[in-house]
Each structure stands twice: as structure tokens, then as C-alpha cells.
N, C-alpha and C. Protein backbone atom coordinates (compact mmCIF):
# COMPACT_ATOMS: atom_id res chain seq x y z
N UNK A 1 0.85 -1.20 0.00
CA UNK A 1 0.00 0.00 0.00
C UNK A 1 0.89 1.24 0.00
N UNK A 2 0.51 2.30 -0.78
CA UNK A 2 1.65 3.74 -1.19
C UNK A 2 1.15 4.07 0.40
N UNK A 3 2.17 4.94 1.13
CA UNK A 3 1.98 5.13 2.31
C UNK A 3 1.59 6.72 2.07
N UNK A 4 1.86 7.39 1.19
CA UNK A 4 1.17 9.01 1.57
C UNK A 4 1.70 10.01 2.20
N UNK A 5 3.13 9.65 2.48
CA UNK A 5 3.74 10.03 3.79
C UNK A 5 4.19 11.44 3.19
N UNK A 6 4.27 12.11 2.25
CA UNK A 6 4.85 13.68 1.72
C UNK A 6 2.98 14.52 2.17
N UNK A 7 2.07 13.38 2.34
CA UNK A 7 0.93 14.57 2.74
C UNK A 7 0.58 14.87 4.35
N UNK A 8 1.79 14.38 5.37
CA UNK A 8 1.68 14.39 6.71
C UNK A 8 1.43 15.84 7.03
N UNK A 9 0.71 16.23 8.18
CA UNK A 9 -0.16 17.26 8.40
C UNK A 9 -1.39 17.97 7.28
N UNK A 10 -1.36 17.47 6.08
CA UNK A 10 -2.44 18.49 5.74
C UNK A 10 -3.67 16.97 5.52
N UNK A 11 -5.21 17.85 5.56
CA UNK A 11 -5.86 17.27 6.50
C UNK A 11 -6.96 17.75 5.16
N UNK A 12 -8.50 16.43 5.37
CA UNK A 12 -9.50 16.80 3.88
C UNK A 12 -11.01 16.74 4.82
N UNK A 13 -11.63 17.74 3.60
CA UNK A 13 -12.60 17.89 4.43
C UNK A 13 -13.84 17.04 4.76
N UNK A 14 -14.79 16.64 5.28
CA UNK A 14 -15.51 16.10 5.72
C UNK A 14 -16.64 15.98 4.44
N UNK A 15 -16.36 16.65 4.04
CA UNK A 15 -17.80 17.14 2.75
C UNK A 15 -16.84 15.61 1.98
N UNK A 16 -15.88 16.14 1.76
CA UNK A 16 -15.04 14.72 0.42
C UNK A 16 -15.51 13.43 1.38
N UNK A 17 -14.92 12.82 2.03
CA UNK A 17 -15.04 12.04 2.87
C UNK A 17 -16.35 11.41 2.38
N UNK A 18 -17.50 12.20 2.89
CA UNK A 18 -18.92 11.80 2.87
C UNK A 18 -19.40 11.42 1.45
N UNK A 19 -18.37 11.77 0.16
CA UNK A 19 -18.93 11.56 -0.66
C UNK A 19 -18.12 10.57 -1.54
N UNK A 20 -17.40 9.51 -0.50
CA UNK A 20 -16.49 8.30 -1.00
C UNK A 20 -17.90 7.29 -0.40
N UNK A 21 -18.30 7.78 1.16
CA UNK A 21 -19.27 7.00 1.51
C UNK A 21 -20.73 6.61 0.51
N UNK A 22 -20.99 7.63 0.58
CA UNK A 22 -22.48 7.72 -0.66
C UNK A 22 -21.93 7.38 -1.92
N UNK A 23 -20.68 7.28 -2.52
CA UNK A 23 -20.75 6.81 -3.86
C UNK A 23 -21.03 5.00 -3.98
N UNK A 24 -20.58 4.55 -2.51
CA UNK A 24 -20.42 3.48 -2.52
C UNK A 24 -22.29 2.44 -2.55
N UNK A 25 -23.30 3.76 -2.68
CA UNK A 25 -24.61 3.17 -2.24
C UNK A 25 -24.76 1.63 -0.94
N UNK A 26 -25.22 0.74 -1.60
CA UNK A 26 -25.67 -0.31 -1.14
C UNK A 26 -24.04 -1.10 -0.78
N UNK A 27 -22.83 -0.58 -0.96
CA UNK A 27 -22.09 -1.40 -0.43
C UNK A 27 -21.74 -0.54 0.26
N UNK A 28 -22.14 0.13 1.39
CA UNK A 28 -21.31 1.00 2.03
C UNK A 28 -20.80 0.41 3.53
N UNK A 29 -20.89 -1.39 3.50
CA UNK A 29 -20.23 -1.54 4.02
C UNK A 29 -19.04 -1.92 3.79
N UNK A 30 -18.93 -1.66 2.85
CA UNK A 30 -17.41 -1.56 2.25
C UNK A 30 -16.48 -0.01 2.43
N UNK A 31 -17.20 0.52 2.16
CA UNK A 31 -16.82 1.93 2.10
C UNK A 31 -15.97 1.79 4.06
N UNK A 32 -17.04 1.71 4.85
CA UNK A 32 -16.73 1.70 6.34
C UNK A 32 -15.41 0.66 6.43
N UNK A 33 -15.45 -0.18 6.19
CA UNK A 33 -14.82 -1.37 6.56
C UNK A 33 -13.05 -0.25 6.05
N UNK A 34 -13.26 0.22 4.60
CA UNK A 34 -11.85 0.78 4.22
C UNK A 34 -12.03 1.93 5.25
N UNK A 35 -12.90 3.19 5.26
CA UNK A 35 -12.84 3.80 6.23
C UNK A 35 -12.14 3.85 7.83
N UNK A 36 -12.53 2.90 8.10
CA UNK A 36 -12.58 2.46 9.48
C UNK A 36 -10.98 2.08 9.85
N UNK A 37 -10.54 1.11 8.70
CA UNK A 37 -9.34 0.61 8.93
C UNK A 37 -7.83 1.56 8.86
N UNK A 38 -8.25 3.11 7.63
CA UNK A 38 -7.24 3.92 7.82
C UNK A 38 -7.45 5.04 8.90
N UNK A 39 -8.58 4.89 9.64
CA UNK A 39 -8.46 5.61 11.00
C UNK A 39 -9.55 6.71 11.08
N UNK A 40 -10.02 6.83 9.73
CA UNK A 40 -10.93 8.15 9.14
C UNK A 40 -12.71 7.59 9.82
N UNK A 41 -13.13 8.72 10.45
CA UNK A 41 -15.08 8.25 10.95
C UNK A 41 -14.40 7.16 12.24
N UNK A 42 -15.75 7.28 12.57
CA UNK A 42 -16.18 6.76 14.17
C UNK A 42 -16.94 5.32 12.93
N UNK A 43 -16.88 4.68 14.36
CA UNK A 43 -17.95 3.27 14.08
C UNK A 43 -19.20 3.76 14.86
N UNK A 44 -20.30 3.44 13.98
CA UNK A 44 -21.39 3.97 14.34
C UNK A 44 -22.04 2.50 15.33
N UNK A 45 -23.28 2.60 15.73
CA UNK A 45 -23.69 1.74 16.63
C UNK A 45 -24.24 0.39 15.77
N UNK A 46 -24.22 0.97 14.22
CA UNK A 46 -24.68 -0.07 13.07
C UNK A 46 -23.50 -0.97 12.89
N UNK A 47 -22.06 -0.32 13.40
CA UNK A 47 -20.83 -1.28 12.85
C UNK A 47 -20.58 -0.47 11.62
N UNK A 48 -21.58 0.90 10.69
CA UNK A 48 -21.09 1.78 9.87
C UNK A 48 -20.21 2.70 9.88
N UNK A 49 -19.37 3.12 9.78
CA UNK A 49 -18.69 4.27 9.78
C UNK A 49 -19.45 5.63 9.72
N UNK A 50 -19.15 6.60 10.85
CA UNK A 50 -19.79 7.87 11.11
C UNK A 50 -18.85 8.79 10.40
N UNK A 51 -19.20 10.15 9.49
CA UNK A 51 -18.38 10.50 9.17
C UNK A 51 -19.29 12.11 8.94
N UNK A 52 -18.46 13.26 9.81
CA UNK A 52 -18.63 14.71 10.11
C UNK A 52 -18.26 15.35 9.11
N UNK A 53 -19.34 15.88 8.41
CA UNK A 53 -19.23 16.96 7.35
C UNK A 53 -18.33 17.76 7.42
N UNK A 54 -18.49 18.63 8.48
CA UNK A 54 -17.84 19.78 9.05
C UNK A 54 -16.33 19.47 9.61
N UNK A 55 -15.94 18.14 10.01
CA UNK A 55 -14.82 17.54 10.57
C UNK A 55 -13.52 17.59 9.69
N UNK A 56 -12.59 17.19 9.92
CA UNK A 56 -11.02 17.01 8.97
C UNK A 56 -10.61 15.91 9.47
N UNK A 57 -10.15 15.01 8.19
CA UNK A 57 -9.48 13.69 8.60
C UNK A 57 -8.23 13.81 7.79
N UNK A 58 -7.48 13.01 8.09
CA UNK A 58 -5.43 12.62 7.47
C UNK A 58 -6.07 12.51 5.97
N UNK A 59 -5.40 13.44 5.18
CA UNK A 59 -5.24 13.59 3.54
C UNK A 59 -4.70 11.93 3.29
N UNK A 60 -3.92 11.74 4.13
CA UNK A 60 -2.55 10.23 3.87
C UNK A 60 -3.98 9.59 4.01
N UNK A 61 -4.42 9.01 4.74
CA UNK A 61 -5.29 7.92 4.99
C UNK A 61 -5.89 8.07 4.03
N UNK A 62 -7.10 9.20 3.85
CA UNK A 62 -7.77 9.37 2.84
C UNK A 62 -7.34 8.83 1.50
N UNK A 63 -5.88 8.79 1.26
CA UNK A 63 -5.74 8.94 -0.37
C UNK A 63 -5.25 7.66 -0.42
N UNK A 64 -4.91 6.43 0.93
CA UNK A 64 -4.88 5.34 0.88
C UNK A 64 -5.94 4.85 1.01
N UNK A 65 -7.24 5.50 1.07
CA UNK A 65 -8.76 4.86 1.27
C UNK A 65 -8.99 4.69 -0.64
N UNK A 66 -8.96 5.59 -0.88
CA UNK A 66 -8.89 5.50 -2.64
C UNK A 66 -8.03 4.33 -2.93
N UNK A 67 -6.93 4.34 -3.06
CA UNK A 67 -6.47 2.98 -3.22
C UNK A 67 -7.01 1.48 -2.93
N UNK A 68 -7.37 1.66 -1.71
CA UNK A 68 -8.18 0.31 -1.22
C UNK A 68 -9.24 0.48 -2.09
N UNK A 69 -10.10 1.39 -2.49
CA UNK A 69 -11.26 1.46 -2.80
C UNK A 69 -11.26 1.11 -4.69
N UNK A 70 -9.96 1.23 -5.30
CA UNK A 70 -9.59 1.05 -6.51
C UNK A 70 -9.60 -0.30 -6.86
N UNK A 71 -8.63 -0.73 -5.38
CA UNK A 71 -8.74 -2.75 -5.14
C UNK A 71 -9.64 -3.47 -5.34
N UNK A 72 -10.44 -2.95 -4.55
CA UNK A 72 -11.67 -3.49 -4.54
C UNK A 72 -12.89 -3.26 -5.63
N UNK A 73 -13.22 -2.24 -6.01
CA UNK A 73 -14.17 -2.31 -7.14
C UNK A 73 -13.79 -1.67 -8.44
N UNK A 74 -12.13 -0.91 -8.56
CA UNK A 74 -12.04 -0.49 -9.89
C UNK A 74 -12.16 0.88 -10.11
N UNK A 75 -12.54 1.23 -11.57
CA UNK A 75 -12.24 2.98 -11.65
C UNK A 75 -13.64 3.24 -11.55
N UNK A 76 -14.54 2.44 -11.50
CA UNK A 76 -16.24 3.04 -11.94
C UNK A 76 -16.16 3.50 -10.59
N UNK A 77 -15.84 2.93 -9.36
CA UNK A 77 -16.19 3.53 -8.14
C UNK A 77 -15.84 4.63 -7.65
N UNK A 78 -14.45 5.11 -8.32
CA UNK A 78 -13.21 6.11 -8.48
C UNK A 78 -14.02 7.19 -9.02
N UNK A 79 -14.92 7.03 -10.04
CA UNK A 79 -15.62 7.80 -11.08
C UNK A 79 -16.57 8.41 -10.53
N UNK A 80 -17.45 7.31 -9.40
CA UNK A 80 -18.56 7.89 -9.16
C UNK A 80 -18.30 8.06 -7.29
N UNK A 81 -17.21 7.86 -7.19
CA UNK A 81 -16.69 9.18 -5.85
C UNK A 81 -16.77 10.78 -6.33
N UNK A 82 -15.80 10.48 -7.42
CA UNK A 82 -15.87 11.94 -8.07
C UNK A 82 -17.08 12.71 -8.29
N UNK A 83 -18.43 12.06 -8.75
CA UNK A 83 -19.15 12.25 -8.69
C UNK A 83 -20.03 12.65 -7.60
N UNK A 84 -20.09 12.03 -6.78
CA UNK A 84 -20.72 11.81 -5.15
C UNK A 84 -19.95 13.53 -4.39
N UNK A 85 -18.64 13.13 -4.73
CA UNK A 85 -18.39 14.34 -3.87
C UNK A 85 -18.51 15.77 -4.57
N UNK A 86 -18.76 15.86 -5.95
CA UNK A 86 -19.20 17.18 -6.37
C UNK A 86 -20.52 17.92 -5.65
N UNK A 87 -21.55 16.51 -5.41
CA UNK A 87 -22.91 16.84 -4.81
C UNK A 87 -22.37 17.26 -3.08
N UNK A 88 -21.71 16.85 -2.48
CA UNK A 88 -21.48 16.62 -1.03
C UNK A 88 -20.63 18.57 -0.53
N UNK A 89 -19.46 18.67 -2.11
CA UNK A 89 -18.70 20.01 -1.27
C UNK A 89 -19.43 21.44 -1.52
N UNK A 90 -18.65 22.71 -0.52
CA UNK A 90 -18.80 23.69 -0.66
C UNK A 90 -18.67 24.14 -1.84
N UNK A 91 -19.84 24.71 -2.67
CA UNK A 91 -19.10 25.99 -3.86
C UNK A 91 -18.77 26.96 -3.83
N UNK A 92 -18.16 27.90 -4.07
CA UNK A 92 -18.23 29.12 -4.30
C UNK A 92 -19.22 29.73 -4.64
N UNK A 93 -19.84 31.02 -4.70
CA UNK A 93 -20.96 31.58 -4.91
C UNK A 93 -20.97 31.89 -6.58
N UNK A 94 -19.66 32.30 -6.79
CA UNK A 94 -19.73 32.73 -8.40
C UNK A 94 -20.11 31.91 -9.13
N UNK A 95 -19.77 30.57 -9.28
CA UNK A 95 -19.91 29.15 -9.96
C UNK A 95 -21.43 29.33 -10.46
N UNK A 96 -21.44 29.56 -11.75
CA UNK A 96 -23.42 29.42 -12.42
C UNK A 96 -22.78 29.14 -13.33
N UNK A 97 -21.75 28.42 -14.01
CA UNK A 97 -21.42 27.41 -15.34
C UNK A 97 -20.39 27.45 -15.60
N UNK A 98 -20.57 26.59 -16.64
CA UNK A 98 -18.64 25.80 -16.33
C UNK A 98 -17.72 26.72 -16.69
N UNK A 99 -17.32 27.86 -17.25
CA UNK A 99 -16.63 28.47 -17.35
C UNK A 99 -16.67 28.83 -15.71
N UNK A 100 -17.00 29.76 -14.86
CA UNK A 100 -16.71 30.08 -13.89
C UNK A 100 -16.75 28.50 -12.69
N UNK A 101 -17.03 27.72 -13.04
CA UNK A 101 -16.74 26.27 -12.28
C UNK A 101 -15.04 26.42 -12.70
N UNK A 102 -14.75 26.34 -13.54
CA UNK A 102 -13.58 26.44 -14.16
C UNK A 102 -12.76 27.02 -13.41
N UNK A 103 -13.38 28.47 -12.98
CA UNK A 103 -12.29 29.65 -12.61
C UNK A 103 -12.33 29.44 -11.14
N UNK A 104 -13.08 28.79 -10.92
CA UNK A 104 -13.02 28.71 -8.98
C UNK A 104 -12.43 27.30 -9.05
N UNK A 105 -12.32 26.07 -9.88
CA UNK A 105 -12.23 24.98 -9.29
C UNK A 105 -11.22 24.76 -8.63
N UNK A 106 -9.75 25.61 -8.21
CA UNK A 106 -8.33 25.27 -8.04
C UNK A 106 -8.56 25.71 -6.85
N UNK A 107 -8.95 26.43 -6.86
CA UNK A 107 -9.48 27.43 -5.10
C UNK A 107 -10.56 26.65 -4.49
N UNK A 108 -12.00 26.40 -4.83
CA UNK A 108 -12.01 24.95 -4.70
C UNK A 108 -11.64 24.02 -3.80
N UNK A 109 -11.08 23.48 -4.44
CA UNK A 109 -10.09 22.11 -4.46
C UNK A 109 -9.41 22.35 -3.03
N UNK A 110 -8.44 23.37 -2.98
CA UNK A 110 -7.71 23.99 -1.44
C UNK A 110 -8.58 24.07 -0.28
N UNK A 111 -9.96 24.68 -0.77
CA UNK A 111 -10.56 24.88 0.10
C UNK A 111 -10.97 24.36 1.38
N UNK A 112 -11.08 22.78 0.42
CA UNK A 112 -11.80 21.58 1.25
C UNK A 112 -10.24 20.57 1.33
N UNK A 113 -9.45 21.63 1.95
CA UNK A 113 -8.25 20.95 2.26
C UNK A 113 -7.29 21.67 3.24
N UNK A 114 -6.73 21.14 4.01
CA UNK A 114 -6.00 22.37 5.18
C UNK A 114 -4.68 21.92 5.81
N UNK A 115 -3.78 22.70 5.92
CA UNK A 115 -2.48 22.48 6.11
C UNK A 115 -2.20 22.79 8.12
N UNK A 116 -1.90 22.12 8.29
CA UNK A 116 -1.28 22.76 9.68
C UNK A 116 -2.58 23.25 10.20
N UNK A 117 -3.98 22.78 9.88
CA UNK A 117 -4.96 23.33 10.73
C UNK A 117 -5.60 24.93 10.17
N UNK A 118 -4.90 25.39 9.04
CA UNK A 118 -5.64 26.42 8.27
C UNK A 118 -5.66 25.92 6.88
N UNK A 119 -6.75 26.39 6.38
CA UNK A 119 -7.21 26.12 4.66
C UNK A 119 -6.43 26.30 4.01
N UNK A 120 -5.78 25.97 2.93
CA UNK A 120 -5.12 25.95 1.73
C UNK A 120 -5.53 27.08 1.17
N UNK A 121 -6.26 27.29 0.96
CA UNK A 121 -7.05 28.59 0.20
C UNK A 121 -7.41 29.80 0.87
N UNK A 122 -6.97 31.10 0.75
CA UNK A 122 -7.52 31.98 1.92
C UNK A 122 -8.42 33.10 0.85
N UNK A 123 -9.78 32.74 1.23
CA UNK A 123 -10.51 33.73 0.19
C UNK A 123 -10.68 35.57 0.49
N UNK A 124 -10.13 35.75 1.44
CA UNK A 124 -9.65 37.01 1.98
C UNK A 124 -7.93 37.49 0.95
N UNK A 125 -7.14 36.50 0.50
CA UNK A 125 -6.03 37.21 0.07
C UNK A 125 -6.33 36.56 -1.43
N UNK A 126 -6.84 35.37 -1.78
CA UNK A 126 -7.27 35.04 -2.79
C UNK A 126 -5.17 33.98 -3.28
N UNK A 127 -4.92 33.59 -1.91
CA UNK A 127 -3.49 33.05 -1.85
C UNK A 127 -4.28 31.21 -1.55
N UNK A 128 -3.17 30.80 -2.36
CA UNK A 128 -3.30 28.97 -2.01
C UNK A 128 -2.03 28.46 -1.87
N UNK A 129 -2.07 28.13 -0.37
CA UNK A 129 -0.90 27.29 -0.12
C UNK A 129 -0.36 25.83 -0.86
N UNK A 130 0.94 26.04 -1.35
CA UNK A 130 1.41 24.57 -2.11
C UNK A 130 1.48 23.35 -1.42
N UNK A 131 1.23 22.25 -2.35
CA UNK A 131 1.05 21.13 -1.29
C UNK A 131 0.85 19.94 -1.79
N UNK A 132 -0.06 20.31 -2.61
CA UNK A 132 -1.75 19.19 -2.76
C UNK A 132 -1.94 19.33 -4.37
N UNK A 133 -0.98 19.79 -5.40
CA UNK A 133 -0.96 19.82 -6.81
C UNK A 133 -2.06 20.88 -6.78
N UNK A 134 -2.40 20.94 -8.64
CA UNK A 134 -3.70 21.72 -8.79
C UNK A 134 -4.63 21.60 -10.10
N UNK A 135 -5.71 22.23 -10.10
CA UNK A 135 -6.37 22.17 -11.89
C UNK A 135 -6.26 23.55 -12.58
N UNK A 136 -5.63 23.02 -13.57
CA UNK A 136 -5.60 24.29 -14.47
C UNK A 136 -6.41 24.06 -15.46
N UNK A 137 -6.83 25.27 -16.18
CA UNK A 137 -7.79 25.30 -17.43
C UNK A 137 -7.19 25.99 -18.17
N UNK A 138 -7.74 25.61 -19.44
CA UNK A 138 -7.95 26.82 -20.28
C UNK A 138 -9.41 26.38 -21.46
N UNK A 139 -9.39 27.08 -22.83
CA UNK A 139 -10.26 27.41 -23.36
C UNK A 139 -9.28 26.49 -24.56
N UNK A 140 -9.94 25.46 -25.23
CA UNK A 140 -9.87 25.25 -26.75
C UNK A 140 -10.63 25.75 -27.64
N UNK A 141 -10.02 25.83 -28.81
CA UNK A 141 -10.40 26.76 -29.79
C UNK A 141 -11.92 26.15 -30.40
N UNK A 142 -12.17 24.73 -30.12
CA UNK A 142 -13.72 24.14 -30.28
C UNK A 142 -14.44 24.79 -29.19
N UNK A 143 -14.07 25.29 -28.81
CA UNK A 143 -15.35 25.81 -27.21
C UNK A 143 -15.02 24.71 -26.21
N UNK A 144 -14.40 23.93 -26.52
CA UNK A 144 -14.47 22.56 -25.22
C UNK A 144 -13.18 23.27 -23.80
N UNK A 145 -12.69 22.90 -23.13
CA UNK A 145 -12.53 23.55 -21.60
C UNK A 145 -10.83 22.32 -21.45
N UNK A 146 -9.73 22.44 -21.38
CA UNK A 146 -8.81 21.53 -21.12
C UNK A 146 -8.67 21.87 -20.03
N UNK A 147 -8.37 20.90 -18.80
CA UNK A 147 -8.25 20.87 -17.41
C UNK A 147 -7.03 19.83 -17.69
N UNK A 148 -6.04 20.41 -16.78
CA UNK A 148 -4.90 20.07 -16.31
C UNK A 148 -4.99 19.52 -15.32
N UNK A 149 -4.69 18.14 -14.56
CA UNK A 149 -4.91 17.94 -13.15
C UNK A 149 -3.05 17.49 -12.53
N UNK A 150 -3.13 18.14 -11.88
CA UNK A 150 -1.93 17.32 -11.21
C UNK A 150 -1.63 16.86 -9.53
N UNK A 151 -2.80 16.45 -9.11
CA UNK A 151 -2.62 16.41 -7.99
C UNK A 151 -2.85 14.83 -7.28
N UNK A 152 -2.78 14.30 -6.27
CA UNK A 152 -2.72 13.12 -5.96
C UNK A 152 -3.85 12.12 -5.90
N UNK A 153 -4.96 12.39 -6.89
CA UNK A 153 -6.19 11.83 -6.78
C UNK A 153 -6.23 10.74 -7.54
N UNK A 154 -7.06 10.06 -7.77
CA UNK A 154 -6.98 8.92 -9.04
C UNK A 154 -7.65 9.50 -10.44
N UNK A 155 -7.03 9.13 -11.40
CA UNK A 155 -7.17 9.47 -12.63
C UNK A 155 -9.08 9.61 -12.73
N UNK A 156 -9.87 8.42 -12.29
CA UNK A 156 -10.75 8.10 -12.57
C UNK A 156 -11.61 8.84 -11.77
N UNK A 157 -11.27 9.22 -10.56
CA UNK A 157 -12.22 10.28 -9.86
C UNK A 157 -11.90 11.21 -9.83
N UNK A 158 -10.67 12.13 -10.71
CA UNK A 158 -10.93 13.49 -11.40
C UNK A 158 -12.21 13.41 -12.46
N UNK A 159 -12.05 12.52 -12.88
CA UNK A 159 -13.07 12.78 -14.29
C UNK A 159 -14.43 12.38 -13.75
N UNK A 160 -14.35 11.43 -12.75
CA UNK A 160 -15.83 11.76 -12.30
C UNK A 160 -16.40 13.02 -11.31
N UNK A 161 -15.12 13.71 -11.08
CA UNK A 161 -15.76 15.28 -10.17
C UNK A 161 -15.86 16.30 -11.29
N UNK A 162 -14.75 15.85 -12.57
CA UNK A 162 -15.38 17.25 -13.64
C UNK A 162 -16.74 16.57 -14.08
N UNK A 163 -17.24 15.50 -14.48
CA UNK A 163 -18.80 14.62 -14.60
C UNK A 163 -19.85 15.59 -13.82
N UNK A 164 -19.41 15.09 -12.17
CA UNK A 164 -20.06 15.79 -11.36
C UNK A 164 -20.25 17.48 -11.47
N UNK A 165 -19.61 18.13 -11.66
CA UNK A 165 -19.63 19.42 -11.65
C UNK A 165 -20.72 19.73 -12.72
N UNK A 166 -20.51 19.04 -14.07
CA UNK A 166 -21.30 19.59 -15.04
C UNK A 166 -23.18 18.58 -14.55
N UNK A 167 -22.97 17.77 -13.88
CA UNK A 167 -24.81 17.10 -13.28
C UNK A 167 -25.10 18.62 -12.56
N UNK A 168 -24.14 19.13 -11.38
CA UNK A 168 -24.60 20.06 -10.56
C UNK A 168 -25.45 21.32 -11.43
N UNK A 169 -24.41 21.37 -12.23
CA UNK A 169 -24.88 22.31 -13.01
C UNK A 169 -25.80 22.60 -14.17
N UNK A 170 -26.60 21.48 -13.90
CA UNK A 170 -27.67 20.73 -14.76
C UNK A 170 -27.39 21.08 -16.43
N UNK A 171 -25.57 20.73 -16.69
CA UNK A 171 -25.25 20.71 -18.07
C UNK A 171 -25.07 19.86 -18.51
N UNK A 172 -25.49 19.41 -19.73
CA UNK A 172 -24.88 18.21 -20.32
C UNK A 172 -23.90 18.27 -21.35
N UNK A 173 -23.23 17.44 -20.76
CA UNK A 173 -22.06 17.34 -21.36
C UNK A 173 -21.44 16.14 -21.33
N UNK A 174 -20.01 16.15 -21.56
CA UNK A 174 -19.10 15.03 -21.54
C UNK A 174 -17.60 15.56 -20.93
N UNK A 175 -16.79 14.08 -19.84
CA UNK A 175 -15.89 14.74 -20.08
C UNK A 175 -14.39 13.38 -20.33
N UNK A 176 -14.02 13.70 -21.11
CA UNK A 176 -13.21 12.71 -21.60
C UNK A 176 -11.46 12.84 -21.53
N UNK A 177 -11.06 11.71 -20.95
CA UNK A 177 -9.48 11.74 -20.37
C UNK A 177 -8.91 11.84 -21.99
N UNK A 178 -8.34 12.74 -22.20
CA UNK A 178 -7.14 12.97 -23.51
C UNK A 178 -5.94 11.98 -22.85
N UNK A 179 -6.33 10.97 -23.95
CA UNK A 179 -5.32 9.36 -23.96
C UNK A 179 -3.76 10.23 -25.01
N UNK A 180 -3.92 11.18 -25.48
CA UNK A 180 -2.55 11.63 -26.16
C UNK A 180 -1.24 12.22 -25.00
N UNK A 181 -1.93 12.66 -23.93
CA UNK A 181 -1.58 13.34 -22.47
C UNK A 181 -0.65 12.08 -21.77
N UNK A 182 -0.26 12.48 -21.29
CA UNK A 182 0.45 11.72 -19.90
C UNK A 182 -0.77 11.30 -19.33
N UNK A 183 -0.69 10.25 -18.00
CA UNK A 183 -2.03 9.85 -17.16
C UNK A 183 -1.00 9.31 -15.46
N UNK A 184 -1.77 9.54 -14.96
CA UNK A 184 -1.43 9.46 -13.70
C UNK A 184 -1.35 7.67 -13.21
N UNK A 185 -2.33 6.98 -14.38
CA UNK A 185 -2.26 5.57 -13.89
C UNK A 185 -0.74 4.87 -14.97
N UNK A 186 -0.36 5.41 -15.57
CA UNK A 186 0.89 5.09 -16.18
C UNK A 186 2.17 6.00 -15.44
N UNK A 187 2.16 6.21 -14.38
CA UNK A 187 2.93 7.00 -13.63
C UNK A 187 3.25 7.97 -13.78
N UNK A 188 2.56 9.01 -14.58
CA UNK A 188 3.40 10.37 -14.61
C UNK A 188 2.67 11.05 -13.46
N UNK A 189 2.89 12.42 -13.83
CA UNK A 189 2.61 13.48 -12.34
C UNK A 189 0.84 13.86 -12.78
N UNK A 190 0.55 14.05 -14.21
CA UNK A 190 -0.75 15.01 -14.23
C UNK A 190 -1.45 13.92 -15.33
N UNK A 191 -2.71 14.38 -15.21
CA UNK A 191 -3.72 13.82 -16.60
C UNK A 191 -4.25 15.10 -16.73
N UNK A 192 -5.00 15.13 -18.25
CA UNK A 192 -5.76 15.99 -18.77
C UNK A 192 -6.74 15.57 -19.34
N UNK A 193 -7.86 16.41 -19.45
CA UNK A 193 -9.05 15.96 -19.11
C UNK A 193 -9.49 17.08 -20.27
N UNK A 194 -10.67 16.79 -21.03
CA UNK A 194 -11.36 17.79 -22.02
C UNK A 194 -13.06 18.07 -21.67
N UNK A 195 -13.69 18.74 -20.98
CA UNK A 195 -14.87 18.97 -21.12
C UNK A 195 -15.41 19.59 -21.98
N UNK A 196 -16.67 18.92 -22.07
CA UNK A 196 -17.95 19.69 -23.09
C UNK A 196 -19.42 19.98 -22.52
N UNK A 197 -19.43 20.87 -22.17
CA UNK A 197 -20.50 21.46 -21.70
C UNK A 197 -21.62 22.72 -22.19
């Protein structure tokens, strides 16, 4: 198991967390069982894992809960974490379509993440502490949206939180891993990702 150990002290938020649990529906005793074992949620009186919105658990554990969770059922589950937790986090207020999803998602991302016990993101200086990689965008010349990801997530549940972003935003669209790119499951550092919305 990758031990995680370059993410010691910074800490994820409760909103993500909750939405590894709910992706898992009807197996969520699976979800608990990985939960439970990297230290993240209480055991509830069901033998389920309890897990505080509002709370912060170890980034490390967390991103070895993904792993276990890859073991066990693959990238669809990876996909539809990504998914699960678009519905579960804080947005920003500006966010009314994917272009401005776009422009907040890196800030975002920090937000629902915290170093030493303060946020990554300080929306007072509009500063994000390094740490935790990031998403970059830009604009292709088709209208479609390239997102850069480089941060320690799984390939498969980036693309199901850009998925998610565009359900929230009751757009339809698509969003598809550019196989010409580097990818994070062939070991490089970033994948890229193309939305259409």
C-alpha cells in the first residue's frame, strides 16, 4: 500500500469524505470497513462508519482509502466518488457554469483541504498554499474547456468530479481523459481531461 507520507499534516474535508461513503450506495459496508481501517469516521452503533461533514481527517489515509477502494471495485467507483463528492462540497458563490466552475475549481479544491490546521485557500487574500498539486484550465479553440490535473487523486475520480460538476450544473455534457496526455495511472505526475459542456 503507497503510504502518503509527503501529505503528513495536511488534512480533507468532511464534505469529500462523505462523498467516497455515498458513492459506494448499497455497499457502504465496504466503504466503512476501508474507512474504518485507515483511521478516518467513528464506528457507528450499526458497525457503519460515522463520518462529520464539518470535521477534517489525514489527507494520507484518505488517499490510501482510494487505493483500497480502486482494489476493490475499480475505476467506476473512483468515477462515481468523483461524482458523489461534487454533490457533497462547498461551492463558491460565483460558480453558475462551467466556465466560472472552471475559474473557482483550483481554489475549490484547497478549500476543502487544510495544512497545519488552516485552509489551503484563503478567500480574503485570494493566496493557495502549495502542497496538494492543482487544476488548471484553459479554453480550446472548439469551445471545449482543457483541465490540467496534477494532484494526488486517481485518474478516474478526477473525471468523475469534472462529470459531477457539469450534473450540478444541470449541463450536459461530456468529459473525456485525452489518452494523447500523460495519465497518472501510467505514472506520470498530471492527466488531462477535455470537457464539453
Amino acid at each position: 500500500m503507497i503510504p502518503f507520507n509527503e501529505f503528513k499534516g495536511i488534512e480533507v474535508s468532511g464534505r469529500n469524505v462523505l462523498g467516497l461513503v455515498q458513492a459506494f450506495g448499497q455497499f457502504k459496508s465496504i466503504a466503512s470497513q476501508i474507512l474504518l481501517a485507515e483511521g478516518i469516521g467513528q464506528k457507528g452503533p450499526d458497525g457503519m462508519v460515522v463520518v462529520e461533514p464539518e470535521s477534517w481527517y489525514p489527507f494520507d489515509a484518505f488517499l490510501r482509502a482510494f487505493a483500497r477502494a480502486s482494489q476493490h471495485m475499480g475505476d467506476s467507483v473512483l468515477h462515481q466518488i468523483g461524482v458523489s463528492v461534487m454533490k457533497n462540497v462547498e461551492w463558491l458563490p460565483s460558480v453558475k457554469d462551467v466556465k466560472s466552475m472552471m475559474e473557482t475549481m483550483d481554489a475549490g479544491y484547497h478549500m476543502h483541504h487544510r495544512k497545519n490546521g488552516r485552509p489551503m485557500w484563503d478567500p480574503t487574500t485570494g493566496k493557495i498554499k502549495e502542497g496538494i498539486g492543482h487544476y488548471r484550465w484553459k479554453l480550446r479553440e472548439d469551445g471545449s474547456v482543457e483541465v490540467e490535473s496534477d494532484n494526488p487523486y486517481p485518474c478516474a475520480f478526477d473525471r468523475g468530479m469534472l462529470f459531477g460538476g457539469l450534473r450540478r450544473l444541470h449541463t450536459v455534457g461530456a468529459v473525456l481523459h485525452d489518452d494523447s496526455q500523460p495519465c497518472r495511472k501510467k505514472g506520470h505526475s498530471s492527466c488531462v481531461y477535455v470537457v464539453k459542456g
